[in-house]
C-alpha atoms as a PDB file:
ATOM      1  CA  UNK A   1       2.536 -13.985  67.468  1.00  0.00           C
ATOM      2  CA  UNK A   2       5.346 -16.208  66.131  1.00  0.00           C
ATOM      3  CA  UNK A   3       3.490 -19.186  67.362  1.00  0.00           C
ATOM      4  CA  UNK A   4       0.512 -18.392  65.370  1.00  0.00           C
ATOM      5  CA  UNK A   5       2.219 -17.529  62.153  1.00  0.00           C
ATOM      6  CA  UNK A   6       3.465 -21.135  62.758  1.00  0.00           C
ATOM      7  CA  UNK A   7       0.512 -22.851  63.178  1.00  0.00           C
ATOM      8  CA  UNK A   8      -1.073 -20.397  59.730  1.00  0.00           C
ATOM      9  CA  UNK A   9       2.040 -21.704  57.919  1.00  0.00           C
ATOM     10  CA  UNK A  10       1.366 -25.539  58.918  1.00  0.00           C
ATOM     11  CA  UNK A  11      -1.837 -25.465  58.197  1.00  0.00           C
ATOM     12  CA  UNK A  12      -1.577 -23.620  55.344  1.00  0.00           C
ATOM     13  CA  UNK A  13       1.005 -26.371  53.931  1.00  0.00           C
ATOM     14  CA  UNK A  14      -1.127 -29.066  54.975  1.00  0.00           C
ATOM     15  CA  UNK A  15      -4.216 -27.992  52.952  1.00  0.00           C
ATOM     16  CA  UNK A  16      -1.490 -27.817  49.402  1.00  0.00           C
ATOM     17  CA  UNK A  17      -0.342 -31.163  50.160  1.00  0.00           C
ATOM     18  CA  UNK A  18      -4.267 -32.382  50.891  1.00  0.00           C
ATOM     19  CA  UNK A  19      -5.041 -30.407  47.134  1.00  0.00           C
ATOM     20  CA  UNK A  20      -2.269 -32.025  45.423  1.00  0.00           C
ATOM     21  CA  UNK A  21      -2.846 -35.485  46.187  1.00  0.00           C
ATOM     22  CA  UNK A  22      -6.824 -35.265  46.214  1.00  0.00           C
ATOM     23  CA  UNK A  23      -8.913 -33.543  43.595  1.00  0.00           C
ATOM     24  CA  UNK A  24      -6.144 -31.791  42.440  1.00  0.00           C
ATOM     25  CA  UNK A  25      -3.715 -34.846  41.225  1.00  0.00           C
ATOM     26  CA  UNK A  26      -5.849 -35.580  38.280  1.00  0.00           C
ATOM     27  CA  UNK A  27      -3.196 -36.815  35.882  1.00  0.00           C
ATOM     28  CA  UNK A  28      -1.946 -33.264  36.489  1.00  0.00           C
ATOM     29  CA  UNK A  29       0.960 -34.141  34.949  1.00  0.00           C
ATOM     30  CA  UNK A  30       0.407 -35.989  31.731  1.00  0.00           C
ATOM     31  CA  UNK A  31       0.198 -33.651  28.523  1.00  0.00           C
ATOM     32  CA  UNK A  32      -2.488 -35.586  26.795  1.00  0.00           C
ATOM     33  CA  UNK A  33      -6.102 -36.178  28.016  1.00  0.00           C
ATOM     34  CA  UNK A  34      -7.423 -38.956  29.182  1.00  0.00           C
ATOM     35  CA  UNK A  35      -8.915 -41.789  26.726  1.00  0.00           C
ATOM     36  CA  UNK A  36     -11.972 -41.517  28.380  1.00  0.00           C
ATOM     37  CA  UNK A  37     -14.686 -41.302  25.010  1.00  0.00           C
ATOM     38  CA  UNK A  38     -17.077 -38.352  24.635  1.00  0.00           C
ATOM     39  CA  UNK A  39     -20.883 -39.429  24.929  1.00  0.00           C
ATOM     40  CA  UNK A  40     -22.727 -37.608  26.515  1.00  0.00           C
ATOM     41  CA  UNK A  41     -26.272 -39.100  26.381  1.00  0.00           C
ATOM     42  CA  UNK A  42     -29.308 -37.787  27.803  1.00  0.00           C
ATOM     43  CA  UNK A  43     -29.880 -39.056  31.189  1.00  0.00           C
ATOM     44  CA  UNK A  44     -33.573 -39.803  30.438  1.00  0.00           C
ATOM     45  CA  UNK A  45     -36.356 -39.192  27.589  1.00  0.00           C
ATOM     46  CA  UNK A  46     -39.033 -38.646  30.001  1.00  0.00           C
ATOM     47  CA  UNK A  47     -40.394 -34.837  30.337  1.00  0.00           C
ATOM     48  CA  UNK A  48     -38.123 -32.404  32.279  1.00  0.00           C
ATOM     49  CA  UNK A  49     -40.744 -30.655  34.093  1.00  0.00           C
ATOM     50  CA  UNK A  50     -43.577 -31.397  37.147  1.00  0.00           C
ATOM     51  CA  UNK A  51     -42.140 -34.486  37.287  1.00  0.00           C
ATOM     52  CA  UNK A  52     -43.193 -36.456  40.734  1.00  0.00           C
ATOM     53  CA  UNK A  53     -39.563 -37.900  41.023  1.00  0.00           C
ATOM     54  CA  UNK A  54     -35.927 -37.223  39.335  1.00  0.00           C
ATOM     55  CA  UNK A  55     -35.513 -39.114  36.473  1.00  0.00           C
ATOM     56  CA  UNK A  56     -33.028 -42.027  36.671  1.00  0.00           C
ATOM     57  CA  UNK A  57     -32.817 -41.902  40.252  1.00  0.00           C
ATOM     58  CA  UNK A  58     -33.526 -45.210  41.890  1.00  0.00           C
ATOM     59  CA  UNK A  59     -35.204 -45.941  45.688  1.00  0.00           C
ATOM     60  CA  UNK A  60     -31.705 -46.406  47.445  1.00  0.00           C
ATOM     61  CA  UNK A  61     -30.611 -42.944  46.681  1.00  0.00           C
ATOM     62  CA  UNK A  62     -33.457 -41.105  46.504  1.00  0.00           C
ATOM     63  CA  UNK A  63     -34.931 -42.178  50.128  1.00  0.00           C
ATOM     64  CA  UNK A  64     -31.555 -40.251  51.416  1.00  0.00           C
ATOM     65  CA  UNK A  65     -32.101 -36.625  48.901  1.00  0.00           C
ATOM     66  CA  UNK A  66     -33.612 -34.702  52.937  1.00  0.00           C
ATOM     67  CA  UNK A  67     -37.384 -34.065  52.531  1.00  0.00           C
ATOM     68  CA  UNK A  68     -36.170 -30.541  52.387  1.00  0.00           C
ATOM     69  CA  UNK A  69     -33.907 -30.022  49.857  1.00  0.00           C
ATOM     70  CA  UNK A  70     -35.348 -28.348  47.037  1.00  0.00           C
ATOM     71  CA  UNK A  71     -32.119 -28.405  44.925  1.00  0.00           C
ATOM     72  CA  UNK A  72     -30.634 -31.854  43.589  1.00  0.00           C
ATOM     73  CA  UNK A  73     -27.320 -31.348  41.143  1.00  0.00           C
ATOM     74  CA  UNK A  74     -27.428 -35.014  39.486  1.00  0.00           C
ATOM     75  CA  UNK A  75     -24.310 -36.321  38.069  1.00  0.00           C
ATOM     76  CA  UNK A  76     -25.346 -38.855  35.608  1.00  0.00           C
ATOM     77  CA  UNK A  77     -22.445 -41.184  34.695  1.00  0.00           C
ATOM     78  CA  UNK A  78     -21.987 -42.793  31.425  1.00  0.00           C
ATOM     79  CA  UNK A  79     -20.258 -46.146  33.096  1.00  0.00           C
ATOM     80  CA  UNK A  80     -19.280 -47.731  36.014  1.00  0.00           C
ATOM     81  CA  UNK A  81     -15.504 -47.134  34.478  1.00  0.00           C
ATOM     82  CA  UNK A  82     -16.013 -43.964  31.958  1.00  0.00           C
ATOM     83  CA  UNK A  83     -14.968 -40.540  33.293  1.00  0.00           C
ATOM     84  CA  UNK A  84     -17.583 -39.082  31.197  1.00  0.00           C
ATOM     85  CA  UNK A  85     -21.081 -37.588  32.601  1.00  0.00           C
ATOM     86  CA  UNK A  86     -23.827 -34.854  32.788  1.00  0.00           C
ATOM     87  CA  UNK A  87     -24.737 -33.099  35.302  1.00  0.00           C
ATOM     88  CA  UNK A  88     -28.738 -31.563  36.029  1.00  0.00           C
ATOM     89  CA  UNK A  89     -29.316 -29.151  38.067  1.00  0.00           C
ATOM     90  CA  UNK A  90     -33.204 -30.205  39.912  1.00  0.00           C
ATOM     91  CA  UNK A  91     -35.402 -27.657  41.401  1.00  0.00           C
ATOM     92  CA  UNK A  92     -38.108 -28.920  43.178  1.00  0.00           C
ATOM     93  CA  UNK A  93     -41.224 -26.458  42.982  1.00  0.00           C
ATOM     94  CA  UNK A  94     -44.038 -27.932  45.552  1.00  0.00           C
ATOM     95  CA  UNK A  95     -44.511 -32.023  44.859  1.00  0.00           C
ATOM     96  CA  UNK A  96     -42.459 -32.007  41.395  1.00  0.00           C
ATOM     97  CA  UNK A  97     -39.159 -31.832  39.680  1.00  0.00           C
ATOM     98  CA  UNK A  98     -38.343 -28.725  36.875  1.00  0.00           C
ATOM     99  CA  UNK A  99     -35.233 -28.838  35.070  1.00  0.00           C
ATOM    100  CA  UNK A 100     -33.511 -26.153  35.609  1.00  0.00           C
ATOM    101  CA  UNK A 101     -29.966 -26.741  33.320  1.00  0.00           C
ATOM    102  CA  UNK A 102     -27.749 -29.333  31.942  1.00  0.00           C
ATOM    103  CA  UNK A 103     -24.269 -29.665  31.165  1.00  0.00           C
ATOM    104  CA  UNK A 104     -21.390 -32.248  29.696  1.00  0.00           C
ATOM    105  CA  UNK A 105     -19.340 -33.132  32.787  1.00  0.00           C
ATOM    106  CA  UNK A 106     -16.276 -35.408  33.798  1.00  0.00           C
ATOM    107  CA  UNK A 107     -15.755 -37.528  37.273  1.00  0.00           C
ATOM    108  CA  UNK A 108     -12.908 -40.155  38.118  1.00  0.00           C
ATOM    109  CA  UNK A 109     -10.888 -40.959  35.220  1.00  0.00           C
ATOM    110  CA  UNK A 110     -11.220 -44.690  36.165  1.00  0.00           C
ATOM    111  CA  UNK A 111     -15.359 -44.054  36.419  1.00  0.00           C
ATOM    112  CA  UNK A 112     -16.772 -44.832  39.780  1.00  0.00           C
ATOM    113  CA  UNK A 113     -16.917 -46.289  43.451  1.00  0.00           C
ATOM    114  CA  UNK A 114     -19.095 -47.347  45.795  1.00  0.00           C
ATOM    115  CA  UNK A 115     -16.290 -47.949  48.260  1.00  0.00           C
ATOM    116  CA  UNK A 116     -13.814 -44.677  47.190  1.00  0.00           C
ATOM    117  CA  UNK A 117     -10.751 -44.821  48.712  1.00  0.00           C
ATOM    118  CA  UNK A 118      -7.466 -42.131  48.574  1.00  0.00           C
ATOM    119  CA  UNK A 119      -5.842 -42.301  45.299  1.00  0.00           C
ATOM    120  CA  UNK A 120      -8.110 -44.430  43.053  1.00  0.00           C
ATOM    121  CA  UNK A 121      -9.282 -42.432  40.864  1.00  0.00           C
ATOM    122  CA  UNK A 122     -12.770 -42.647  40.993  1.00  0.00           C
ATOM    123  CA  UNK A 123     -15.963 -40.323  42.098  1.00  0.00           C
ATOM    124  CA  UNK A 124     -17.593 -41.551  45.231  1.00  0.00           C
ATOM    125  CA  UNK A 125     -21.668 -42.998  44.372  1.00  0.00           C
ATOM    126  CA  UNK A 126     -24.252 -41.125  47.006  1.00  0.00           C
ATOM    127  CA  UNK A 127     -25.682 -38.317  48.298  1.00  0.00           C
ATOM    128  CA  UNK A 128     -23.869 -35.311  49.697  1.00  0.00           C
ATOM    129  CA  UNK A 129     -24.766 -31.932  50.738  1.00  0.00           C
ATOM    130  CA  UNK A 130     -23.077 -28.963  49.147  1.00  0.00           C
ATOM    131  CA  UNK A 131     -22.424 -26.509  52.333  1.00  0.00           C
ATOM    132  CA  UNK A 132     -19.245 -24.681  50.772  1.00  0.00           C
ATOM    133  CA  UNK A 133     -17.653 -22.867  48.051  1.00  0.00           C
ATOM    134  CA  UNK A 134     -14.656 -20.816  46.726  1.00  0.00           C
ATOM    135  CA  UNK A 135     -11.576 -20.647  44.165  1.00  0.00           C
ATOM    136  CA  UNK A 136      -9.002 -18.194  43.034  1.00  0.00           C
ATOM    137  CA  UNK A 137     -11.467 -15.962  41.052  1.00  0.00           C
ATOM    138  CA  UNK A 138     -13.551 -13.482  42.997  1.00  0.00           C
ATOM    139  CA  UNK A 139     -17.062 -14.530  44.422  1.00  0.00           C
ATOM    140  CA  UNK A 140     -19.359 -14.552  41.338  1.00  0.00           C
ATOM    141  CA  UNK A 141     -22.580 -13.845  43.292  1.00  0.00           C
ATOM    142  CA  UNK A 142     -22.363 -16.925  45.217  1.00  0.00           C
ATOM    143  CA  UNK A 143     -25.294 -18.100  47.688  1.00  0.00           C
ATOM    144  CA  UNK A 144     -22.619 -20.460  49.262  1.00  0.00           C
ATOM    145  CA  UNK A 145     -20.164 -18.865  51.611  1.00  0.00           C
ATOM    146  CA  UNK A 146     -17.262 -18.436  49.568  1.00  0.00           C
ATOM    147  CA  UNK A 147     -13.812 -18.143  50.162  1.00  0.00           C
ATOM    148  CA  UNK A 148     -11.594 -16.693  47.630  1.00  0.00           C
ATOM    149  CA  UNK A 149      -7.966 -17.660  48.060  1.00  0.00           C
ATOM    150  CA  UNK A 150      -4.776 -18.117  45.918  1.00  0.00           C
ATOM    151  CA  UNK A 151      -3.525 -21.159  48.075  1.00  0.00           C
ATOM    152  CA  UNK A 152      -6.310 -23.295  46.262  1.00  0.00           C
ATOM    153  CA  UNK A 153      -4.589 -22.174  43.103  1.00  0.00           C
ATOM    154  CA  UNK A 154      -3.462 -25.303  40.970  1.00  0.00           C
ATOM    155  CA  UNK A 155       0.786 -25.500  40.442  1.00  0.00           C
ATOM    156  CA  UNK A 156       2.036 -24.489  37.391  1.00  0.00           C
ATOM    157  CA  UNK A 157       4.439 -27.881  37.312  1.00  0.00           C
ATOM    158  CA  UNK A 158       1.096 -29.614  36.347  1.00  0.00           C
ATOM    159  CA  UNK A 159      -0.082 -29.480  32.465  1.00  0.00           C
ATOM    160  CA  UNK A 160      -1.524 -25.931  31.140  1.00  0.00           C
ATOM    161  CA  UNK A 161      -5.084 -27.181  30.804  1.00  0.00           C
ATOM    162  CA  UNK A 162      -5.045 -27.822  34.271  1.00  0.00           C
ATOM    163  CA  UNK A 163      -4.350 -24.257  35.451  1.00  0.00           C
ATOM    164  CA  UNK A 164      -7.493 -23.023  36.272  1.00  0.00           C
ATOM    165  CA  UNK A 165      -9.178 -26.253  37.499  1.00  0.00           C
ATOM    166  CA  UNK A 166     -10.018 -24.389  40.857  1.00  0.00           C
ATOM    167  CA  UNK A 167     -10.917 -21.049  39.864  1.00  0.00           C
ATOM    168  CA  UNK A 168     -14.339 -21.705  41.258  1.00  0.00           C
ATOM    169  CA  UNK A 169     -15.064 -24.761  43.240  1.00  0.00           C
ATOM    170  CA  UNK A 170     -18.029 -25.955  45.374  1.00  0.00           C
ATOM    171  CA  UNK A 171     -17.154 -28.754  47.998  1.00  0.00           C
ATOM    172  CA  UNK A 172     -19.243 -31.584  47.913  1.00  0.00           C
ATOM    173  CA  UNK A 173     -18.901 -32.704  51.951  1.00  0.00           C
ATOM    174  CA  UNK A 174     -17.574 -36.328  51.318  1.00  0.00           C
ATOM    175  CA  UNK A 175     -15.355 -36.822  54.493  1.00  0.00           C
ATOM    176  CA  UNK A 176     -15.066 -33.045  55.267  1.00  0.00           C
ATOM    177  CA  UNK A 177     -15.768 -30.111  57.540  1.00  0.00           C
ATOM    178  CA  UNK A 178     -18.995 -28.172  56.865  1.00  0.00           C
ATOM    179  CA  UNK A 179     -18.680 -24.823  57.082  1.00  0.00           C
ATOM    180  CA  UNK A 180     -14.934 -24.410  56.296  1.00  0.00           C
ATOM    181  CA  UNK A 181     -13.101 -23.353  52.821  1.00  0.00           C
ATOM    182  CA  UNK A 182     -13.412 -26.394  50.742  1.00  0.00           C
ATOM    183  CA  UNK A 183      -9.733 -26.721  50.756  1.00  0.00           C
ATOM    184  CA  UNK A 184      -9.812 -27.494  54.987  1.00  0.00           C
ATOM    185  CA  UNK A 185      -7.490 -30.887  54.916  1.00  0.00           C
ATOM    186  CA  UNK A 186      -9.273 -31.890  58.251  1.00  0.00           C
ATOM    187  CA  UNK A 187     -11.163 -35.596  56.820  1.00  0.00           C
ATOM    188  CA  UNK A 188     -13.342 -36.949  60.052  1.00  0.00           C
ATOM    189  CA  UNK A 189     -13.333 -40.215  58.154  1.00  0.00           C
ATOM    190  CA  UNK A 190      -9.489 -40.202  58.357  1.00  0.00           C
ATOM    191  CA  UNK A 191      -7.008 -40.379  55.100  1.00  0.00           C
ATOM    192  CA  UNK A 192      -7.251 -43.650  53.391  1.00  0.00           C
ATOM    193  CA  UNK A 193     -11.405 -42.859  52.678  1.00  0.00           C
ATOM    194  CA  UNK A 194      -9.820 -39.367  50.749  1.00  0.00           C
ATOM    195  CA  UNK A 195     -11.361 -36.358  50.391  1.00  0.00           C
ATOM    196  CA  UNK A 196     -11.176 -32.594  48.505  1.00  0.00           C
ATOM    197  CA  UNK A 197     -13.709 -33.989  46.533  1.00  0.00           C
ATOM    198  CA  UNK A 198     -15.513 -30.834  45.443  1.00  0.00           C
ATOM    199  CA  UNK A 199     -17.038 -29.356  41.791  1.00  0.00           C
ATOM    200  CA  UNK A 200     -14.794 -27.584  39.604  1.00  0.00           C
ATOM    201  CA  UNK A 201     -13.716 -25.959  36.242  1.00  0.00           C
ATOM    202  CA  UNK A 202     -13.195 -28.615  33.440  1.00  0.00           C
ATOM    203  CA  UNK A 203      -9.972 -29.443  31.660  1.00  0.00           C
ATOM    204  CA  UNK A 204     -11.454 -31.644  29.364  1.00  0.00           C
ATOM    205  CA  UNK A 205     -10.834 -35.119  30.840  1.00  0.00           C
ATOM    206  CA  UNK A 206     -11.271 -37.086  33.817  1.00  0.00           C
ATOM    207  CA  UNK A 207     -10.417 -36.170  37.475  1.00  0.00           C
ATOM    208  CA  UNK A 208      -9.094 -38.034  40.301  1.00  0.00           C
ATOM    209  CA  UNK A 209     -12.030 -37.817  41.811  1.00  0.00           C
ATOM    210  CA  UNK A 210     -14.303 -34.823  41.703  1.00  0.00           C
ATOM    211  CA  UNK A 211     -16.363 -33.473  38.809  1.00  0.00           C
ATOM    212  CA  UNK A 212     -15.632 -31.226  36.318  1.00  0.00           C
ATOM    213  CA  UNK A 213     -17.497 -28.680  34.440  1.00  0.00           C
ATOM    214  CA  UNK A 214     -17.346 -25.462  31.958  1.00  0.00           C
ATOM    215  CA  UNK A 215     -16.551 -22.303  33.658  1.00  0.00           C
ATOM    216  CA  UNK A 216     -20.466 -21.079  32.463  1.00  0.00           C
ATOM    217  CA  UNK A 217     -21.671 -24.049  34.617  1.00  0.00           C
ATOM    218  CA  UNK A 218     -19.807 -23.143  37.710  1.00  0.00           C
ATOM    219  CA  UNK A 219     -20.873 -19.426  37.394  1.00  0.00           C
ATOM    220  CA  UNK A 220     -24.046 -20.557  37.022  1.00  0.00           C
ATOM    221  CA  UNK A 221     -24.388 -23.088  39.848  1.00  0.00           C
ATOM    222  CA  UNK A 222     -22.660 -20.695  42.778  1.00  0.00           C
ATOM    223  CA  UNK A 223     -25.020 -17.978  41.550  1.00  0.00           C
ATOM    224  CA  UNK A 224     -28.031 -20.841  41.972  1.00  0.00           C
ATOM    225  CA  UNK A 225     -27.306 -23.163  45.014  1.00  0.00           C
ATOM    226  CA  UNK A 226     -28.937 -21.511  47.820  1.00  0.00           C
ATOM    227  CA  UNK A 227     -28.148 -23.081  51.178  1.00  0.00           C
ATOM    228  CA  UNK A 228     -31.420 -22.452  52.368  1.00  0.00           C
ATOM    229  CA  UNK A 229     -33.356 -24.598  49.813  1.00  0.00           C
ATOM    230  CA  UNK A 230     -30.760 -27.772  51.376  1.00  0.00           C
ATOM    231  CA  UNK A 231     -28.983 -28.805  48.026  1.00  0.00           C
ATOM    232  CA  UNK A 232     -27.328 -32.069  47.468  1.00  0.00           C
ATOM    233  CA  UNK A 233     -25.192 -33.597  44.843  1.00  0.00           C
ATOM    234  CA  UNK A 234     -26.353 -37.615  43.539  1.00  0.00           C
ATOM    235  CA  UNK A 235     -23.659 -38.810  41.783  1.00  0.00           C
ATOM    236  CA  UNK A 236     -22.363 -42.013  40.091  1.00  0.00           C
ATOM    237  CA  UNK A 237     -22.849 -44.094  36.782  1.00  0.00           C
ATOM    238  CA  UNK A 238     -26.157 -44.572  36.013  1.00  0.00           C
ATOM    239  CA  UNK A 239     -26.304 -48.134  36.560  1.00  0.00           C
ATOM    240  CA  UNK A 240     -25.757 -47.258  40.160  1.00  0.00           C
ATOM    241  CA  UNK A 241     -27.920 -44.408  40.638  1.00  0.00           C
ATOM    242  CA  UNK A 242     -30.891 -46.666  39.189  1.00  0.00           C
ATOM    243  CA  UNK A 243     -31.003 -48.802  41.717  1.00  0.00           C
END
């Protein structure tokens, strides 16, 4: 029994330091936001519903969205270096594209990466599933497994806006474990391509890599994302996702 309360400690510790220095460590310390601008332009002007493809998504991404996801949350950003962005949510009824909501959104505070790496401050460009959710706050009505703990609670060291960055989250599996709490430290990839890259509660500036919404969007995406209609996340800057 002592050996296992060991090993729950050590892992337990692992996954805080994995939160601090991941998702977590975005400019957590500094008392002013980031200089990061505020547009948030549309992401298109075409129509928003039956449409045959997603708007502003080029061939090279959309070839890997799986023929059978049905749920696309697109994270438009406003520059290859802004940490400013919108994200739609897609739902795909038969051939063609509805929009279902849209929302004012942050990534990286340095903007964006095709190659990310541990520590530099930018959102990974791609495709990823979304397999796992949770935060401090109780489930919401999630579709997701979720796992509500207080060890993915954020330090109260780091700046009071940043409090309740991970009150809900949704893990967006870059270099992670499916099917574990999105705060698992395990990264198959290993520890230089980072990780804890998930969806969470905005604080009003950029992150160190993930992206950040209002608490309404959150809500309203882990009451949404159903893991039987296989959602993804596209994200990067729109020059990128173009392509």
């Amino acid at each position: 029994m002592r050996i296992a309360g060991a090993v729950r400690t050590a892992v337990a510790t692992a996954a805080a330091l994995v939160l601090v220095t991941s998702c977590g460590a975005s400019g957590a310390g500094d008392k002013k936001k980031d200089d990061a601008g505020s547009g948030h332009a549309e992401p298109t002007a075409a129509p928003t519903k039956d449409l045959k493809a997603i708007p502003g998504i080029g061939d090279r991404l959309r070839s890997r969205i799986p023929g059978a996801s049905h749920q696309v949350v697109a994270v438009y950003g406003e520059g290859v270096n802004s940490a400013d962005s919108t994200v739609v949510l897609w739902t795909k009824h038969g051939s063609t594209w509805d929009r279902t909501s849209k929302w004012a959104a942050h990534n990286g505070k340095k903007g964006w990466s095709t190659d990310h790496r541990e520590n530099d401050n930018r959102s990974p460009v791609g495709v990823y599933t979304l397999s796992d959710a949770g935060g401090v706050l109780a489930d919401p009505g999630a579709k997701l497994p979720y796992t509500q703990t207080s060890s993915i609670q954020a330090p109260h060291y780091w700046a009071k806006s940043h409090w309740h960055d991970f009150d809900y989250v949704i893990a967006i599996d870059y270099n992670r474990v499916k099917g574990t709490p999105p705060n698992n430290p395990t990264r198959p990839q290993g520890q230089t391509k980072g990780g804890s890259i998930w969806l969470h509660m905005d604080h009003g500036s950029g992150t160190s890599a993930c992206v950040s919404l209002p608490k309404p969007a959150m809500r309203e995406l882990l009451r949404t994302i159903d893991p039987a209609e296989h959602p993804v996340v596209v994200m990067g800057d729109k020059a990128h996702l173009k392509v």
